[in-house]
Protein backbone atom coordinates (compact mmCIF):
# COMPACT_ATOMS: atom_id res chain seq x y z
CA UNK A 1 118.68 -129.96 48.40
CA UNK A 2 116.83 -129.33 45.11
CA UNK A 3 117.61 -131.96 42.87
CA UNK A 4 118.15 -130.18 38.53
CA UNK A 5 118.57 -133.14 36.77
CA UNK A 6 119.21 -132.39 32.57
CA UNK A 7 118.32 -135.14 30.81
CA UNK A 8 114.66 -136.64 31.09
CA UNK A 9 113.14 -138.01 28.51
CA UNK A 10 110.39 -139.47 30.11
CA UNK A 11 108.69 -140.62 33.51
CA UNK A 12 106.25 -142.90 35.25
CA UNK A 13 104.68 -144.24 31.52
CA UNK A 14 104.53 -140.43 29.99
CA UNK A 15 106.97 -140.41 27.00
CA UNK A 16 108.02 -136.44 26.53
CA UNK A 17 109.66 -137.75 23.11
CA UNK A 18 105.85 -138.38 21.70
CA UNK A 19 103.39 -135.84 19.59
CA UNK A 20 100.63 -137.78 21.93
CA UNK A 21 101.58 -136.84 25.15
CA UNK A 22 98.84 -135.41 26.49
CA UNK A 23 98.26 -132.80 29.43
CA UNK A 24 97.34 -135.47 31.74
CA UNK A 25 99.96 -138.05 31.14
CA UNK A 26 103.03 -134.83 31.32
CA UNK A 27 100.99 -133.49 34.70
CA UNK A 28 101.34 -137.10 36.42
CA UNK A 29 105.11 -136.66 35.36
CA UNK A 30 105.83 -133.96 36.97
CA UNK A 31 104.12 -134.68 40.52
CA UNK A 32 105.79 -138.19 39.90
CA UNK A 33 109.37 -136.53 39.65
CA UNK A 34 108.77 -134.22 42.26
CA UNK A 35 107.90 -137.20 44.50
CA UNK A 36 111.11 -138.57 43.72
CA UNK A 37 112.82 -135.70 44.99
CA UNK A 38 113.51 -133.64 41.48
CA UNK A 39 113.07 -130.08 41.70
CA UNK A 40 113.43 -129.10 38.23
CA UNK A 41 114.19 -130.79 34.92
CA UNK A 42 115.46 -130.57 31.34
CA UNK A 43 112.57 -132.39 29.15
CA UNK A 44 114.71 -134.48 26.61
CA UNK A 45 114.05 -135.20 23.50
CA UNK A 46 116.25 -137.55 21.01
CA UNK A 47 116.99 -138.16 17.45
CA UNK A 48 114.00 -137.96 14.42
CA UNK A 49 113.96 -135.96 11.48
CA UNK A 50 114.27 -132.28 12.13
CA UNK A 51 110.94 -131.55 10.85
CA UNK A 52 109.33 -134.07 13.35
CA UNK A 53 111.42 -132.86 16.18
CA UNK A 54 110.29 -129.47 15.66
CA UNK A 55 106.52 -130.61 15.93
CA UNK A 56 107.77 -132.40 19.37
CA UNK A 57 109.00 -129.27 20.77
CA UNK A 58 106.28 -127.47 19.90
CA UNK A 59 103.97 -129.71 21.74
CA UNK A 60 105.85 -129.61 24.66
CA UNK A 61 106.43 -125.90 24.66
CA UNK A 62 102.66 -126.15 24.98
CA UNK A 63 102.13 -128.36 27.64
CA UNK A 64 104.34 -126.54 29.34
CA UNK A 65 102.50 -123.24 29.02
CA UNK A 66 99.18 -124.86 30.12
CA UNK A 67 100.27 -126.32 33.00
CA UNK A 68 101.73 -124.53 35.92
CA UNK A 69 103.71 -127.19 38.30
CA UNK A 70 105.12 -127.56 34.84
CA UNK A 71 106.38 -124.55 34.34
CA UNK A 72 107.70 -124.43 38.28
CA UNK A 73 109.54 -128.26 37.16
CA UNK A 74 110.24 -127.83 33.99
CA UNK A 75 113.20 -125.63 33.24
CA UNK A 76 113.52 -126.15 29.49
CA UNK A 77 114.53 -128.56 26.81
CA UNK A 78 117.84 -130.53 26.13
CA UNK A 79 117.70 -132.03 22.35
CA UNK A 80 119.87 -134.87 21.95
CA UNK A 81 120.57 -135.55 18.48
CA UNK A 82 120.06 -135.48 15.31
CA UNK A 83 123.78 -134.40 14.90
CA UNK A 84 125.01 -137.32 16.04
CA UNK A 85 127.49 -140.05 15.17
CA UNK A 86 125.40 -142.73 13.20
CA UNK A 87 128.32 -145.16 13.58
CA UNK A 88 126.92 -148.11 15.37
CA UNK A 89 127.68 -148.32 18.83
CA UNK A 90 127.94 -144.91 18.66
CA UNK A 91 124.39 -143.85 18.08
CA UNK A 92 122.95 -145.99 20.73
CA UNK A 93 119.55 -146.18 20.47
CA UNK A 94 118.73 -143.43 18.63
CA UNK A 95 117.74 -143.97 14.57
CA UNK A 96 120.94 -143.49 12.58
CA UNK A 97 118.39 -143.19 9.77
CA UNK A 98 117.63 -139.51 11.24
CA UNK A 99 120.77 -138.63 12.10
CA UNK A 100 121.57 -135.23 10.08
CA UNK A 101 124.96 -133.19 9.72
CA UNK A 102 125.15 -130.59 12.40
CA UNK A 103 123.73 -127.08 10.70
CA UNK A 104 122.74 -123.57 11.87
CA UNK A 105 119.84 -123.30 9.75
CA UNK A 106 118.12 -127.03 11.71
CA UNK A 107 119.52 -125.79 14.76
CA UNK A 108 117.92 -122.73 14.29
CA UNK A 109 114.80 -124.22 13.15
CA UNK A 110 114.26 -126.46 16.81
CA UNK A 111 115.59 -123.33 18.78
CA UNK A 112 112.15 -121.73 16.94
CA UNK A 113 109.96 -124.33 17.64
CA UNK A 114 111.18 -124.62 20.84
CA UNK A 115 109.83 -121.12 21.79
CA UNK A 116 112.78 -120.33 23.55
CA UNK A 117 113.16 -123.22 25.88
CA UNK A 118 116.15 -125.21 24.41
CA UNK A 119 119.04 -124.81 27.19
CA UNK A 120 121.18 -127.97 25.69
CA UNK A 121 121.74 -129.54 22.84
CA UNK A 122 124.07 -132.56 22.65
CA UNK A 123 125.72 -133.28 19.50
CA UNK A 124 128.93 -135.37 17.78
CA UNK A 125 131.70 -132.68 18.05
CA UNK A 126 132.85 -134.32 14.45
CA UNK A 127 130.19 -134.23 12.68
CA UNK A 128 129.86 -130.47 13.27
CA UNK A 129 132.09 -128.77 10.06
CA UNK A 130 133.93 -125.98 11.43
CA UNK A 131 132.09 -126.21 15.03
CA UNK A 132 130.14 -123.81 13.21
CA UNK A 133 126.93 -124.97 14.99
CA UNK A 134 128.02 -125.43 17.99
CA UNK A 135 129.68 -121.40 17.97
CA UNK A 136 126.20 -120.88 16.87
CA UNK A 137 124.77 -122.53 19.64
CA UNK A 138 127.15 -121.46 22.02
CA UNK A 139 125.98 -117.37 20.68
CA UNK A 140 122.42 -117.68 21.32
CA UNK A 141 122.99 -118.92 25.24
CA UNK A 142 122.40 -122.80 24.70
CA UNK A 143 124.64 -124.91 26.41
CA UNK A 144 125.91 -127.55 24.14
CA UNK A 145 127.48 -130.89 24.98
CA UNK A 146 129.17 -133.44 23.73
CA UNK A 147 127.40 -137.05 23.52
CA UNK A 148 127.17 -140.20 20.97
CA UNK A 149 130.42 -139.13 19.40
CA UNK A 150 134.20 -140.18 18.76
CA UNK A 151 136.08 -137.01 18.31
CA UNK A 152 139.59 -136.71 17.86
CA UNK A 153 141.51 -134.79 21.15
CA UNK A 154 142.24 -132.05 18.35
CA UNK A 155 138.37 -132.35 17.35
CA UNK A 156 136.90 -132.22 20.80
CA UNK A 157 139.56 -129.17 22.01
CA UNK A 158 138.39 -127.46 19.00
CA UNK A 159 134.92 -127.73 20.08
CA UNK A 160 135.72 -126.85 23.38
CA UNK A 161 137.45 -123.63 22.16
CA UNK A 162 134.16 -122.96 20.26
CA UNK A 163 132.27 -123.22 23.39
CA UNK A 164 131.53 -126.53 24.34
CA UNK A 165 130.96 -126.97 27.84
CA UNK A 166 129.64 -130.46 28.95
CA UNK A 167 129.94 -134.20 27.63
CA UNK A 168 126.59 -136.20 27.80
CA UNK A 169 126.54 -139.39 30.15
CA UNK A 170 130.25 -140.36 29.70
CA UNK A 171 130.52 -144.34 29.31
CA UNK A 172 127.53 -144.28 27.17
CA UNK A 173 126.66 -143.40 23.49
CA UNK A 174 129.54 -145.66 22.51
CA UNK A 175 130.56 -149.03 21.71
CA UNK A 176 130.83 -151.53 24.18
CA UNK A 177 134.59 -152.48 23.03
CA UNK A 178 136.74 -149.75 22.98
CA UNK A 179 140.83 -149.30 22.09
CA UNK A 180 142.93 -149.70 25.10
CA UNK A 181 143.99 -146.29 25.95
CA UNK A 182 142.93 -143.62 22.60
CA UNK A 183 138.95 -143.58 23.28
CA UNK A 184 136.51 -141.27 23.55
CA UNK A 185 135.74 -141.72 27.54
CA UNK A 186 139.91 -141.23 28.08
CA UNK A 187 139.47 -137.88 25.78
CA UNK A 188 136.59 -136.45 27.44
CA UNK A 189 138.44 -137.10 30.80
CA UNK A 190 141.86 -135.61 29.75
CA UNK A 191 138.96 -132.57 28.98
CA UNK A 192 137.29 -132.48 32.50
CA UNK A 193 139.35 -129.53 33.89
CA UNK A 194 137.14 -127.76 30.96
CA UNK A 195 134.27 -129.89 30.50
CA UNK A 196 131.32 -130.47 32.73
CA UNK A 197 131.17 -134.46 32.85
CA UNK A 198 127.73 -136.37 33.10
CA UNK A 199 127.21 -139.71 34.08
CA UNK A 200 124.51 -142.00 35.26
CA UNK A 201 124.79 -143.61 38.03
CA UNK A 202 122.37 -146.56 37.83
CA UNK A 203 125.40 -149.39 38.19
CA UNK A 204 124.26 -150.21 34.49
CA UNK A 205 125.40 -147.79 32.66
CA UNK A 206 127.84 -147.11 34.52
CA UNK A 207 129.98 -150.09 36.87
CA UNK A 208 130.52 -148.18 40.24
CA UNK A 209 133.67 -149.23 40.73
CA UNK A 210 134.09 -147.92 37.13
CA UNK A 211 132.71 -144.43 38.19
CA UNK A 212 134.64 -144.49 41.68
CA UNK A 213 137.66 -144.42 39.16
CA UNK A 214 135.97 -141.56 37.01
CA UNK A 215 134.96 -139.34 39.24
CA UNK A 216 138.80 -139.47 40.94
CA UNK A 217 139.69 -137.77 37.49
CA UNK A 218 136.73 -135.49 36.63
CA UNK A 219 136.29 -134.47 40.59
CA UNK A 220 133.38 -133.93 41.90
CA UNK A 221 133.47 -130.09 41.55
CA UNK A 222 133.24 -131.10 37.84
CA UNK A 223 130.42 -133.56 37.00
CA UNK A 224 127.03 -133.74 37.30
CA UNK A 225 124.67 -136.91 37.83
CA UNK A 226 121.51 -137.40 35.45
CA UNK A 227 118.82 -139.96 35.42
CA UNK A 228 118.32 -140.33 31.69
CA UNK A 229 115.09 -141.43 32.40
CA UNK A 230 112.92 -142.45 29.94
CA UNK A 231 108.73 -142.92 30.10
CA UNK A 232 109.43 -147.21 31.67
CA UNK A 233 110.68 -145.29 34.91
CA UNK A 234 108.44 -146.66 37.69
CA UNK A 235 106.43 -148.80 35.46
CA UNK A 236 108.62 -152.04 36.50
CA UNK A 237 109.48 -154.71 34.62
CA UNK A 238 107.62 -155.77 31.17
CA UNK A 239 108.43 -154.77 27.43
CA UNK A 240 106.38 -151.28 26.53
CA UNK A 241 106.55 -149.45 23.20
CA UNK A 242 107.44 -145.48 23.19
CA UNK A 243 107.33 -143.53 20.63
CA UNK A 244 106.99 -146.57 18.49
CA UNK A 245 110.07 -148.47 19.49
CA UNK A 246 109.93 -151.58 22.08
CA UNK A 247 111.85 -151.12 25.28
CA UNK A 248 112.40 -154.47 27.20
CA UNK A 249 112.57 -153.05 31.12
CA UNK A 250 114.49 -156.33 33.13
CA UNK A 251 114.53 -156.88 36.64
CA UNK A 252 116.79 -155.07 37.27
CA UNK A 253 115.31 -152.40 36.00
CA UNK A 254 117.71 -152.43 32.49
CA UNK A 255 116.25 -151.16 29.66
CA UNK A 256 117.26 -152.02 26.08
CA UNK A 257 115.76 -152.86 22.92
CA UNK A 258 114.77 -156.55 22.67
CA UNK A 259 117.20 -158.23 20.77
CA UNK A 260 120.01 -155.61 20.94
CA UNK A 261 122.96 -155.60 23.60
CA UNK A 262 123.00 -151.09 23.94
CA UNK A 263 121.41 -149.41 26.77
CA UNK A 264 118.29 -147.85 25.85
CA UNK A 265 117.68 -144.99 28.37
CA UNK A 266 117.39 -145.72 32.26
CA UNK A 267 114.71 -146.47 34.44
CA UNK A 268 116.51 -144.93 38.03
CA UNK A 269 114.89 -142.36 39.89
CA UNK A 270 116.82 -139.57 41.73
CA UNK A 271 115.69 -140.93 45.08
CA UNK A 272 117.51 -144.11 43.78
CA UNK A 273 120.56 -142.12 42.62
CA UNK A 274 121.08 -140.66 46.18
CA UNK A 275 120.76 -143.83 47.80
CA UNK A 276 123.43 -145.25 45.23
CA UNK A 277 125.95 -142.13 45.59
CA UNK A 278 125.91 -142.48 49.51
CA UNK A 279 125.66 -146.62 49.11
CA UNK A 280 127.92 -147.58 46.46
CA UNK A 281 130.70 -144.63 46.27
CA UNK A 282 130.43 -143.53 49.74
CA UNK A 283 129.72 -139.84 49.42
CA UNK A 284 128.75 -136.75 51.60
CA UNK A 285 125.33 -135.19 51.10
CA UNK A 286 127.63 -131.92 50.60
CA UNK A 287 129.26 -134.24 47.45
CA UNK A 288 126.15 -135.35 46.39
CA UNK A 289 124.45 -131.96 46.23
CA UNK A 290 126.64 -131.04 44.30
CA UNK A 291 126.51 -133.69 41.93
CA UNK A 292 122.66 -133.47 41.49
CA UNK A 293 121.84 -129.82 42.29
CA UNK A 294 124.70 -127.15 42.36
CA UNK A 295 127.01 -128.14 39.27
CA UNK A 296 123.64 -128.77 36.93
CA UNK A 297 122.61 -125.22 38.04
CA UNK A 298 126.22 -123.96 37.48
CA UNK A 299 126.69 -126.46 34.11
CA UNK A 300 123.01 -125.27 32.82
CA UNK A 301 121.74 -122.33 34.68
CA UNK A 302 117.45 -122.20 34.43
CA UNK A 303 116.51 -119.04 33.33
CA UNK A 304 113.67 -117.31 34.56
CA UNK A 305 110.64 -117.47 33.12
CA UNK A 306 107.83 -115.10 32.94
């Protein structure tokens, strides 16, 4: 089993959303992951302005380059945000301050910086005019998904039919009180025969018994389990500042920001994932390889690199 899991945005105190990560700090990552039983990763980076998330991927284009069990690990970039909702609830913890309108001339600007790397890109199907970017997107060979949104059925089909192909940790990116039965986690599953569905299954973010029900209507042939780890995984318990926002890590290994009620990234490992797939929803290690390693290799296939 080689564990592909598309949505990292940090690990084991190295923070891949900050212009100071150094060599050192991204190196221990990477053996850290592959410890925990990840065989390649999508290095995630979230809402800023565009001009400061091109200097981020830039950096870690580099790191990448200089380091070679990086290059074996790291399989390229997902950028979540800016085009996001800014509605709270829906933004999460991402800066609705930064959030931009979705554009081909910024998306073309962080596929540059980049240099090449960017294989997803999660945005807010209605904030996109026209699904313009996403077609554009969807043209150059980037995967894009849908994620801290509240699109219409009409809006999210449309976005589909312009070549949206995955939803971004279902559950999550919304508010925690929803409508009864018109909400964005019912329209992404009346989707799932055309949409690969992520979700994380730390029993936070997701309530098993919640995703038990889930999965029944995505299938497992069509989702795809992430960490959404962010630089507090393995660090344990204890408040730690990233990219200069506070993360409170409880002891149960929850992380929000102190004072607010939103998830703010996970702290599970993939070792921890299998042990909750077999545990808590009673799965096969044929269904849970290919929740963790085929579908994320079908969903976001890693390019060779020379």
């Amino acid at each position: 089993m080689s564990p592909y899991d598309l949505q990292v945005n940090g690990y084991d105190g190295a923070d891949f959303c900050s212009r100071e990560l150094t060599s050192e700090d991204f190196h221990r990552a990477c053996v850290s992951m592959q410890e925990d039983g990840v065989n390649q990763f999508l290095a995630t980076v979230i809402t800023d302005s565009v001009s400061q998330l091109c200097a981020k991927l830039r950096h870690l284009a580099d790191l990448r380059e200089a380091d070679p069990l990086a290059r074996q690990m790291m399989a390229g970039i997902h950028i979540e945000g800016p085009f996001l909702n800014p509605a709270p609830g829906f933004i999460g913890a991402h800066p609705p301050e930064s959030v931009v309108e979705a554009n081909v001339d910024d998306a073309n600007r962080m596929i540059e910086a980049s240099q090449g790397l960017t294989r997803l890109v999660t945005l807010a199907p209605e904030c996109d005019p026209g699904h313009r970017t996403t077609e554009f997107l969807a043209g150059q060979g980037i995967v894009v998904s849908a994620g801290h949104c509240d699109p219409s059925l009409d809006e999210l089909r449309g976005a589909i039919d312009a070549g949206l192909t995955v939803f971004t940790h279902l559950g999550n990116g919304c508010p925690v009180t929803l409508a009864r039965h018109d909400n964005i986690i019912q329209r992404a599953l009346s989707c799932s025969d055309r949409l690969w569905i992520c979700y994380i299954p730390d029993g936070a973010h997701v309530d098993f018994f919640a995703l038990r029900n889930y999965l029944k209507i995505s299938g497992i042939e069509r989702s795809i389990m992430v960490t959404d780890a962010i630089a507090a995984a393995k660090l344990g318990p204890g408040r730690y500042t990233f990219s200069g926002f506070e993360v409170e890590i409880d002891p149960q290994g929850i992380a929000r920001r102190p004072g607010y009620q939103n998830l703010a990234g996970s702290t599970v490992t993939m070792c921890q994932i299998r042990r909750n797939l077999a545990t808590h929803l009673a799965l096969d290690e044929n269904e849970i390889r290919s929740l963790i390693d085929t579908n994320p290799r079908k969903a976001v296939p890693v390019t060779p690199q020379i």
